[in-house]
N, C-alpha and C. Protein backbone atom coordinates (compact mmCIF):
# COMPACT_ATOMS: atom_id res chain seq x y z
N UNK A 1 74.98 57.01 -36.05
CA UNK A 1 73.96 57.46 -35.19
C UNK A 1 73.56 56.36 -34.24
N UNK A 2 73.00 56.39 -33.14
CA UNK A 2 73.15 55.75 -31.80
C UNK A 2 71.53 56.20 -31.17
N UNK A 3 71.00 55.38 -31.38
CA UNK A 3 69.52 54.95 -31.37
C UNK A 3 69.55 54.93 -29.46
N UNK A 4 69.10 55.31 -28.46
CA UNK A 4 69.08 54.41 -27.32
C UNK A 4 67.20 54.96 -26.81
N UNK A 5 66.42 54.21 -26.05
CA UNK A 5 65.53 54.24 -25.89
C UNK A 5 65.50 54.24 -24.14
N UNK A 6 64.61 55.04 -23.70
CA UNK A 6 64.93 54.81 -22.33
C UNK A 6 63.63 54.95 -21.90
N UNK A 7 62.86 53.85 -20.96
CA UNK A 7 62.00 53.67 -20.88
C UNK A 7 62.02 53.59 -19.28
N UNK A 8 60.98 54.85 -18.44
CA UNK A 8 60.80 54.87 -17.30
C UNK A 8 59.91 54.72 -16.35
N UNK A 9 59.49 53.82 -17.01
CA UNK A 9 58.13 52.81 -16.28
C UNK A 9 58.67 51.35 -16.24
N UNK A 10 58.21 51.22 -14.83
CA UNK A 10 58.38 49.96 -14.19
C UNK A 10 57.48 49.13 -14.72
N UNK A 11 58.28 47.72 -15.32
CA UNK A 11 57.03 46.84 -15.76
C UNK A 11 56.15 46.42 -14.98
N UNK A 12 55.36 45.64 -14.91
CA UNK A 12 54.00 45.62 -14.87
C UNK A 12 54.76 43.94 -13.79
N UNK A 13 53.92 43.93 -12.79
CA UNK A 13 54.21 42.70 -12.08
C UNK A 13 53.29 41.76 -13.13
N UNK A 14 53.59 40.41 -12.88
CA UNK A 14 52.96 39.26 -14.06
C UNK A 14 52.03 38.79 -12.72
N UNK A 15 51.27 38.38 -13.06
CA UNK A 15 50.08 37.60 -11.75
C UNK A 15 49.98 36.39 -12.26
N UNK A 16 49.93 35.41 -10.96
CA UNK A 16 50.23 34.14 -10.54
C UNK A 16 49.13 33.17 -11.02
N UNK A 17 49.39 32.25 -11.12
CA UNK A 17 48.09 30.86 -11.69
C UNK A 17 47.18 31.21 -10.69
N UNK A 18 48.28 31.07 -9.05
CA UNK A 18 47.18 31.37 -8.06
C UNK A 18 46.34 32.43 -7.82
N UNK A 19 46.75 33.36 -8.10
CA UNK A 19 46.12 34.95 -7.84
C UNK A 19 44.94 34.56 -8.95
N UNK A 20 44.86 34.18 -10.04
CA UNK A 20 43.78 34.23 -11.09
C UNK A 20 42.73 33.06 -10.26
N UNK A 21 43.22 32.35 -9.78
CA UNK A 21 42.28 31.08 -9.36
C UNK A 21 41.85 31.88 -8.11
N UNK A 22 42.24 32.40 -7.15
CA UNK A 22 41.67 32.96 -6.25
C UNK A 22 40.39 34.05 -6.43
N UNK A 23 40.80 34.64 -8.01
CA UNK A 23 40.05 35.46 -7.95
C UNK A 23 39.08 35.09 -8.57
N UNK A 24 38.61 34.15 -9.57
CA UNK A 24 38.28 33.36 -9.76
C UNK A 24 36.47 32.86 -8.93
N UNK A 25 37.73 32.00 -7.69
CA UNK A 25 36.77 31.53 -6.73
C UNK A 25 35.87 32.35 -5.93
N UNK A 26 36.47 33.78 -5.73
CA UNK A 26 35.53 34.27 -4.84
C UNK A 26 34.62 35.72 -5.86
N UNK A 27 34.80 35.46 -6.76
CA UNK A 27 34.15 35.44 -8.01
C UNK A 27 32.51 35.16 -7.80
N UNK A 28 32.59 33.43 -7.97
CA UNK A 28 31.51 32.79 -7.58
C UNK A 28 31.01 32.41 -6.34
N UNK A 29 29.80 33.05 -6.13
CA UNK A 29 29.12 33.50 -4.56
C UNK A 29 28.85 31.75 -4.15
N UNK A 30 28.44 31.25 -5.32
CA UNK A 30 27.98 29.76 -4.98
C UNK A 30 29.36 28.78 -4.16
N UNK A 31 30.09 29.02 -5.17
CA UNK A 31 31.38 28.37 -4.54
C UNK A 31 32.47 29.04 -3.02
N UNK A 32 31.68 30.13 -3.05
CA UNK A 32 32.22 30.63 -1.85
C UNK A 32 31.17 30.20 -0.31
N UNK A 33 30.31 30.17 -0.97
CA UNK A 33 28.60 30.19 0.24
C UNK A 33 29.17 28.32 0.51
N UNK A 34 29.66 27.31 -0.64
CA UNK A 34 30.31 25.96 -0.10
C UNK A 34 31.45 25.59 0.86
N UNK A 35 32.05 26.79 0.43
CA UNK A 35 33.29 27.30 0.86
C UNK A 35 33.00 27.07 2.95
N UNK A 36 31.91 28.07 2.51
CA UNK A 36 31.70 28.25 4.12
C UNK A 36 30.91 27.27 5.02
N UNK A 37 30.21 26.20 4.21
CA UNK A 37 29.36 25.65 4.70
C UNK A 37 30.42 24.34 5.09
N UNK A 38 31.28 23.85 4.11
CA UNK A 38 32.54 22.92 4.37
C UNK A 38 33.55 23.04 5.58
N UNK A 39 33.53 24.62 5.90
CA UNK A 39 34.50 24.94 6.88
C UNK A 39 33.77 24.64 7.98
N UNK A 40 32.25 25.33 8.27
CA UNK A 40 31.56 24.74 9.52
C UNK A 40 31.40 23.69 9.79
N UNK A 41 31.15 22.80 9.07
CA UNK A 41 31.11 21.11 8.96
C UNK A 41 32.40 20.37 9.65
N UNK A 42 33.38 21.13 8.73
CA UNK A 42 34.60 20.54 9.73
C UNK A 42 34.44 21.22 10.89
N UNK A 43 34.44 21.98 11.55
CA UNK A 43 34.93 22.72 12.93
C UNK A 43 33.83 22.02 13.88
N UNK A 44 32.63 21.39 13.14
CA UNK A 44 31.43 20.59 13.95
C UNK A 44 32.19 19.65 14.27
N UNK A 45 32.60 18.91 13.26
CA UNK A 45 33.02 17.25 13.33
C UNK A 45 34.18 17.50 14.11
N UNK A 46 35.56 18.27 14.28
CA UNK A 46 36.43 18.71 15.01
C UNK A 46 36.05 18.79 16.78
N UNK A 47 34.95 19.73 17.13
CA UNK A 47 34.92 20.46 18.20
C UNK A 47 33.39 19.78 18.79
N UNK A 48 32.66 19.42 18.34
CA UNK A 48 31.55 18.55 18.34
C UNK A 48 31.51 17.73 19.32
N UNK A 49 32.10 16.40 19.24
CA UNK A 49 32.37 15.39 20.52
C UNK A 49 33.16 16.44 21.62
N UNK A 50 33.96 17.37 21.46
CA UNK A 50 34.05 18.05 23.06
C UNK A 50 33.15 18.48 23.96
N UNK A 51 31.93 18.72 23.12
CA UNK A 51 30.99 19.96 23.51
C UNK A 51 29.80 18.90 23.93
N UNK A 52 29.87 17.30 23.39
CA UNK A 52 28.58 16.47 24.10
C UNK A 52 28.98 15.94 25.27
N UNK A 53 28.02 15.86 26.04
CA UNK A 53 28.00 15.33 27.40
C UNK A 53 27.97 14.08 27.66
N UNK A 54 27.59 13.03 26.36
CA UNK A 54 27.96 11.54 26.18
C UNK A 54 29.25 11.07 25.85
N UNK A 55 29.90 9.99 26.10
CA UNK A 55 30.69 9.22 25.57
C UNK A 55 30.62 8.97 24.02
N UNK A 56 31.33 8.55 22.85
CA UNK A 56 30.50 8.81 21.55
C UNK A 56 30.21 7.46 21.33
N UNK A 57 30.95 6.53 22.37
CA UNK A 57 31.12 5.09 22.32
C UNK A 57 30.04 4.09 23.08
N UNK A 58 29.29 5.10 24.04
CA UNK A 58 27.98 4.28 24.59
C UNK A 58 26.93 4.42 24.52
N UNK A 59 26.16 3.36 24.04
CA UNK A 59 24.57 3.50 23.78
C UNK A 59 23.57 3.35 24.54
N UNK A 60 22.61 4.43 24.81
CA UNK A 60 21.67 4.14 26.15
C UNK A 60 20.56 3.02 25.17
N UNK A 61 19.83 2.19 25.56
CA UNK A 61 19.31 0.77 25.19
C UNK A 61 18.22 1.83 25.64
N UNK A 62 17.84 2.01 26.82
CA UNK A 62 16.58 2.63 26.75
C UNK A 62 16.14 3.45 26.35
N UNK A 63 17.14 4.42 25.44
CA UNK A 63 16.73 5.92 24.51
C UNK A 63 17.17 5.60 23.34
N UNK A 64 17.06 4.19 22.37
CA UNK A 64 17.77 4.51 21.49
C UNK A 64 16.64 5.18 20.46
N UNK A 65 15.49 5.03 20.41
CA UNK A 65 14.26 5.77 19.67
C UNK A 65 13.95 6.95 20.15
N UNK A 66 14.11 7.83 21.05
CA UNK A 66 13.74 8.55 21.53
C UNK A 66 14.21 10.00 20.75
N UNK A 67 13.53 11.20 20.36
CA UNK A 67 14.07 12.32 19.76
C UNK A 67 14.94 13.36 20.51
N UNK A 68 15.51 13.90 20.17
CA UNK A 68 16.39 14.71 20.58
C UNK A 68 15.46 15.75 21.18
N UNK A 69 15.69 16.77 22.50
CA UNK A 69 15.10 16.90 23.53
C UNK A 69 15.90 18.17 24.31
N UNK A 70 15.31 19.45 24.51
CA UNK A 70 15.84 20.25 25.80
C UNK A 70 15.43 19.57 27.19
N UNK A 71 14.28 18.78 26.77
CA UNK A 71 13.77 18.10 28.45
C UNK A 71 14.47 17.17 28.75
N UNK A 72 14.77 16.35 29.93
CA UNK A 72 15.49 15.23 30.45
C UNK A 72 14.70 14.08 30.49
N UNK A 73 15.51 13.20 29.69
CA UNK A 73 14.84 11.89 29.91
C UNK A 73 15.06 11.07 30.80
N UNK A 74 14.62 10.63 31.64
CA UNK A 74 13.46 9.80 31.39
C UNK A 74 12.07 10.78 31.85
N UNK A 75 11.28 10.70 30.70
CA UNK A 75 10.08 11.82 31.33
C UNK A 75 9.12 10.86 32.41
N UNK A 76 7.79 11.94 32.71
CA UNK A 76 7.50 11.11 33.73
C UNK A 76 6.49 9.90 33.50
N UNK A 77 6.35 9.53 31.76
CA UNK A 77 5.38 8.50 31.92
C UNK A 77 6.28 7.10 31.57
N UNK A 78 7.16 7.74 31.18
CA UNK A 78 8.49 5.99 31.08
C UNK A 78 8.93 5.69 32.48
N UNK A 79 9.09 6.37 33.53
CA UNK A 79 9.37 6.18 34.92
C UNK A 79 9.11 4.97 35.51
N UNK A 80 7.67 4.95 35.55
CA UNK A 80 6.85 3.49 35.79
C UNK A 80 6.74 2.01 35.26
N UNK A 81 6.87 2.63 34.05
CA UNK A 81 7.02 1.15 33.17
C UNK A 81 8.37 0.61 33.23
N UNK A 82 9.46 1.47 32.86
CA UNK A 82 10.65 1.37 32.87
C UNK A 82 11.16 0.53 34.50
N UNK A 83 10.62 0.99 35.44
CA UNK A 83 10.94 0.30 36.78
C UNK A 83 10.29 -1.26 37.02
N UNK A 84 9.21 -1.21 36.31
CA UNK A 84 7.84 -2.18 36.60
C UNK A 84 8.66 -3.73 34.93
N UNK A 85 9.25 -3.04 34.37
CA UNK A 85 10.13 -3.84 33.15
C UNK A 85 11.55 -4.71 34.20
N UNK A 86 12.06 -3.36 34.49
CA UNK A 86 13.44 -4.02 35.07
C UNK A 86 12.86 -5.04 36.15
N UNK A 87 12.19 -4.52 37.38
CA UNK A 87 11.71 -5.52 38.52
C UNK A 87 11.27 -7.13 38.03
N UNK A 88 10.89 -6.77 36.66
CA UNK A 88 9.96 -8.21 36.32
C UNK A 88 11.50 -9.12 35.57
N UNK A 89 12.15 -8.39 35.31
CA UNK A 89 14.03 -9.00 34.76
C UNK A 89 14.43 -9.52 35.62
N UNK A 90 14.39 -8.94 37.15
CA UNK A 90 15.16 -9.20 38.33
C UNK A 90 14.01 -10.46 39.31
N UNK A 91 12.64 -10.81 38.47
CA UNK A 91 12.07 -11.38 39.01
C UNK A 91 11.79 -11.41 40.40
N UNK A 92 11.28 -10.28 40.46
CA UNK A 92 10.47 -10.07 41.57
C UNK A 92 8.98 -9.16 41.31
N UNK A 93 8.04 -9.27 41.93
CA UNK A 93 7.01 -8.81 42.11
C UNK A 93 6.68 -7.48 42.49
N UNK A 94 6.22 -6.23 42.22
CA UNK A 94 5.92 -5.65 42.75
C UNK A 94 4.72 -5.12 42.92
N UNK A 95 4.60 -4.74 44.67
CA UNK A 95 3.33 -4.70 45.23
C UNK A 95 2.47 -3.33 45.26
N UNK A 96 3.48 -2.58 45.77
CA UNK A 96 3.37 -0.84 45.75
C UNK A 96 4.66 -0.01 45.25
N UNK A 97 3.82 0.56 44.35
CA UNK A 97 5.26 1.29 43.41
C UNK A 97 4.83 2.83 44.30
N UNK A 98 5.62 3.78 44.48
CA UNK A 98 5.80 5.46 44.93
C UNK A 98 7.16 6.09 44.18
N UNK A 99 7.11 6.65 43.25
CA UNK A 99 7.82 8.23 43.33
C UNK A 99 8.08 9.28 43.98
N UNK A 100 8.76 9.28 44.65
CA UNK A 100 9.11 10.60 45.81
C UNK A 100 10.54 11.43 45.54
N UNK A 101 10.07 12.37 44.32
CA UNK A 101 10.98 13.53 43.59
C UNK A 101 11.32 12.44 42.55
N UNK A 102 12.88 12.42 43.03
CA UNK A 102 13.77 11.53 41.73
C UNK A 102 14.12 10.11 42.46
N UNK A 103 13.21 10.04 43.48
CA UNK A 103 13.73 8.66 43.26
C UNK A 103 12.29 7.59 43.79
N UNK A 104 12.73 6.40 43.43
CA UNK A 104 11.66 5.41 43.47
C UNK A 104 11.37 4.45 44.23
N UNK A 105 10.58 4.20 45.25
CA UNK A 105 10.20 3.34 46.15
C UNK A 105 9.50 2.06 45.88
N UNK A 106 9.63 0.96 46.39
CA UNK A 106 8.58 0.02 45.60
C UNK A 106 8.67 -1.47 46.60
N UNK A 107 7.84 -1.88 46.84
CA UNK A 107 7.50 -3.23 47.92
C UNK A 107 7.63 -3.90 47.13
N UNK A 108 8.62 -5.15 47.17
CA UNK A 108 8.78 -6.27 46.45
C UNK A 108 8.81 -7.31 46.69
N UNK A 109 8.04 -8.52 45.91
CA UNK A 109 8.12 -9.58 46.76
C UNK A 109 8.42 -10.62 45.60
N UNK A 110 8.86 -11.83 46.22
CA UNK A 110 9.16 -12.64 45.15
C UNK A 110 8.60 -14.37 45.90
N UNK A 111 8.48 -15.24 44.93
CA UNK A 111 8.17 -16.74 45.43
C UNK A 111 9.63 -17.41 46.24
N UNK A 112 10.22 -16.90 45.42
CA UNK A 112 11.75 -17.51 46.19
C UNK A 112 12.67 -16.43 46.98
N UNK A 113 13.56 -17.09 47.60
CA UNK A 113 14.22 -15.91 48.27
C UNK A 113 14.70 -14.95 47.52
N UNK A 114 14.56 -13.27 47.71
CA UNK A 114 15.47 -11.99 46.94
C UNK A 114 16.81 -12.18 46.69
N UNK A 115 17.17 -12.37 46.14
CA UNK A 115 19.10 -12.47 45.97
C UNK A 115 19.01 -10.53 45.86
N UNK A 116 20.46 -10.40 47.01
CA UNK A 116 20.81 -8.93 46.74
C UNK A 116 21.26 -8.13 45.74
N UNK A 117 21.74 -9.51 44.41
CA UNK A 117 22.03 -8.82 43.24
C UNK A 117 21.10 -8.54 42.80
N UNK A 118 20.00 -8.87 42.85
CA UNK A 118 19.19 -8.57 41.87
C UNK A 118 18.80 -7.00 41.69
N UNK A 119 19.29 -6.09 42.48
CA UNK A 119 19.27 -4.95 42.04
C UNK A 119 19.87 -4.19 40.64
N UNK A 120 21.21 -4.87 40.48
CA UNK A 120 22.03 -5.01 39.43
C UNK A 120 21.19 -4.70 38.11
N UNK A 121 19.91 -6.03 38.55
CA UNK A 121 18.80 -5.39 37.02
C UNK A 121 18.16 -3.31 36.76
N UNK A 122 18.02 -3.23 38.23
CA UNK A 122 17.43 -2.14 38.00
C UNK A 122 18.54 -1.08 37.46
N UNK A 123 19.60 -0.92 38.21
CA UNK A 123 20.96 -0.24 37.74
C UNK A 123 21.45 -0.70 35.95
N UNK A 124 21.11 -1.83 35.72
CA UNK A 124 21.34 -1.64 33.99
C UNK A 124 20.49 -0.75 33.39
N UNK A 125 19.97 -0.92 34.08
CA UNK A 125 18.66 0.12 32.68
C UNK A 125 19.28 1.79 33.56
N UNK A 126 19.51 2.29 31.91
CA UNK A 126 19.48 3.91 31.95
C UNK A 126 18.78 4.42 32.68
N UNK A 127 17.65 3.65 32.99
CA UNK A 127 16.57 4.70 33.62
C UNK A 127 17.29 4.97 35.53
N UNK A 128 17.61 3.99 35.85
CA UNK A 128 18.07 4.48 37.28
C UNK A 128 18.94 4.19 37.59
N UNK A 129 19.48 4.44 38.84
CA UNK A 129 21.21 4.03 39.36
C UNK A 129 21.11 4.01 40.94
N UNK A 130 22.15 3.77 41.16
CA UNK A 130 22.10 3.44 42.70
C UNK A 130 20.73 2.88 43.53
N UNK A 131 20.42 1.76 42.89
CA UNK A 131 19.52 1.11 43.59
C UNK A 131 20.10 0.21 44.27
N UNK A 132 19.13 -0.03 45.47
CA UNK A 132 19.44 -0.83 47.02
C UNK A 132 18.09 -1.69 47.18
N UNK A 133 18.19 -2.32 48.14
CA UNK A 133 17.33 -3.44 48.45
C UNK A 133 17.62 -3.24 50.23
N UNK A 134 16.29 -2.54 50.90
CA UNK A 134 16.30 -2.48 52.20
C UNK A 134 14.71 -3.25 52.61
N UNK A 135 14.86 -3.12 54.30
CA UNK A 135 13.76 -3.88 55.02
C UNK A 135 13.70 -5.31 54.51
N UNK A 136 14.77 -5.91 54.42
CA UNK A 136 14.49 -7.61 53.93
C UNK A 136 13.97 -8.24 54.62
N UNK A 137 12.77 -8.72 54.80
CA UNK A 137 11.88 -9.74 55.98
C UNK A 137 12.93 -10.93 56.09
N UNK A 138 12.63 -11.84 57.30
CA UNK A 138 12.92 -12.62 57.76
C UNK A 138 13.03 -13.48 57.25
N UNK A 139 12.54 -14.12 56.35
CA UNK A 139 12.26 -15.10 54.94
C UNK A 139 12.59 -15.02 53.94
N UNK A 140 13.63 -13.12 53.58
CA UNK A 140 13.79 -13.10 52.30
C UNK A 140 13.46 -13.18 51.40
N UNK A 141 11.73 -12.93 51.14
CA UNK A 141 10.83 -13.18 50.33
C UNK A 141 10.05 -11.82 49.93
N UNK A 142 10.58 -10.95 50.66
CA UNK A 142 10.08 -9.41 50.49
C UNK A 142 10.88 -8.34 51.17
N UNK A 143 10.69 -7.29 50.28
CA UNK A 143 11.44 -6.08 50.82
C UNK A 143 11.44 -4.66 50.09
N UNK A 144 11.98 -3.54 50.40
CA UNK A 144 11.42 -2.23 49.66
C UNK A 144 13.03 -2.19 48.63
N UNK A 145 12.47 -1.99 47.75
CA UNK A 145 13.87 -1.73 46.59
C UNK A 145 13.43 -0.08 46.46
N UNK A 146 14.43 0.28 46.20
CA UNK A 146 14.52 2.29 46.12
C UNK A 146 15.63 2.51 45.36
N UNK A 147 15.24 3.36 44.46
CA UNK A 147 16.55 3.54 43.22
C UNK A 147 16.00 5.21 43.17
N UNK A 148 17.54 5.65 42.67
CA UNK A 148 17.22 6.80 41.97
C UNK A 148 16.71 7.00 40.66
N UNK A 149 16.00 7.85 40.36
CA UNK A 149 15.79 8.37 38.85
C UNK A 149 16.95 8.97 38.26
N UNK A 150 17.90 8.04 37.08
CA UNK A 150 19.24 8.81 36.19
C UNK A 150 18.72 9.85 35.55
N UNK A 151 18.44 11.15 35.21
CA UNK A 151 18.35 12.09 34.62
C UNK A 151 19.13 12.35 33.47
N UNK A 152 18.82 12.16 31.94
CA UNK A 152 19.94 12.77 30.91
C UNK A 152 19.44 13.41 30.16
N UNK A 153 20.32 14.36 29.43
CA UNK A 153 20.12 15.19 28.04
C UNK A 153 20.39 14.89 27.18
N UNK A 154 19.44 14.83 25.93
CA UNK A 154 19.80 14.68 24.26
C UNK A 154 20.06 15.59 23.52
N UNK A 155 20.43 16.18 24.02
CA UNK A 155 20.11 17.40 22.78
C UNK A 155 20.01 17.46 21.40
N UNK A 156 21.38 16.50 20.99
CA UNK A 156 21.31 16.41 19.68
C UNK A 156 21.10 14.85 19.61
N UNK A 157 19.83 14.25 20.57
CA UNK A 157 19.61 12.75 20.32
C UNK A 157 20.73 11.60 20.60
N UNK A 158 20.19 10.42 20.86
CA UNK A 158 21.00 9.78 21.97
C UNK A 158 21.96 8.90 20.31
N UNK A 159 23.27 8.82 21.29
CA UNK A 159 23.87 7.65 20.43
C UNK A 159 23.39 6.77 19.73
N UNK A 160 23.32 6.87 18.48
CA UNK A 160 22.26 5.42 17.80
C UNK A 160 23.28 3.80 17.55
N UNK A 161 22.49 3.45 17.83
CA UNK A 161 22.72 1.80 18.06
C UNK A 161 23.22 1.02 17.22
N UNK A 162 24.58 0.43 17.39
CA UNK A 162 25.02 -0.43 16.19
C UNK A 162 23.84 -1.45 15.49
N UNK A 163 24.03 -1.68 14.48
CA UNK A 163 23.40 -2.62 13.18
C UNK A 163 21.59 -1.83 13.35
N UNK A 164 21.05 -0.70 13.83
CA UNK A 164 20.07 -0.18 13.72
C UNK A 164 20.14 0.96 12.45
């Protein structure tokens, strides 16, 4: 006699280390909610420096305390000081300071003759750029310096400052 068995069901597929670990993971809401918070983190740190309007490599000296901001800095009560700081770097005096929009007017006088670099001081500082030195008197001992006001955005706060 001749026994044969015939069996017409397809076995059963076997599931993978991975398939159990997958299922596993999304299993747990906690480890999935990390899941997602890890992926945004990278795609920040990835896509992040494209999307700022700074260099990641330069530090403004005059914003390094300053908070992150929809408004543009320099607001309008650092304007004055900030100009009235640099002028006193570049050693010269000033007599009459004016604001007119974004940019800055100011009578300057000094004990010794103006050297034309000395604008150079006002252009380091963040706060302005393209400053000039016009009406130089005859003596070189006075004249109107006029710079623009640099305008910037922080949004997410300015570059912070090595060893700070």
């Amino acid at each position: 006699m001749t026994l044969t068995v015939t069996n017409t069901e397809v076995p059963a597929k076997g599931r993978s280390l991975w398939d159990d670990a997958r299922d596993r993971l999304l299993a747990n809401r906690a480890a999935v909610a990390s899941l997602i918070v890890l992926a945004f983190i990278a795609l920040v740190s990835l896509f992040g420096p494209i999307l700022s309007p700074h260099n990641f490599d330069t530090v403004y000296r005059d914003y390094v305390k300053v908070p992150a901001s929809l408004e543009a800095y320099p607001r309008a009560d650092q304007v004055e000081p900030g100009f009235l700081s640099a002028a006193r770097r570049a050693r010269v005096s000033v007599e009459s300071y004016e604001r007119d929009g974004d940019n800055v007017i100011a009578k300057v006088t000094s004990s010794r003759e103006i050297d034309p670099r000395s604008v150079r001081y006002i252009d380091r500082s963040d706060l302005f750029r393209n400053a000039e030195l016009t009406d130089v008197s005859a003596d070189d001992k006075s004249a109107t310096l006029s710079a623009e006001i640099n305008f910037m955005h922080f949004y997410f706060g300015p570059t912070p400052m090595a060893g700070t």
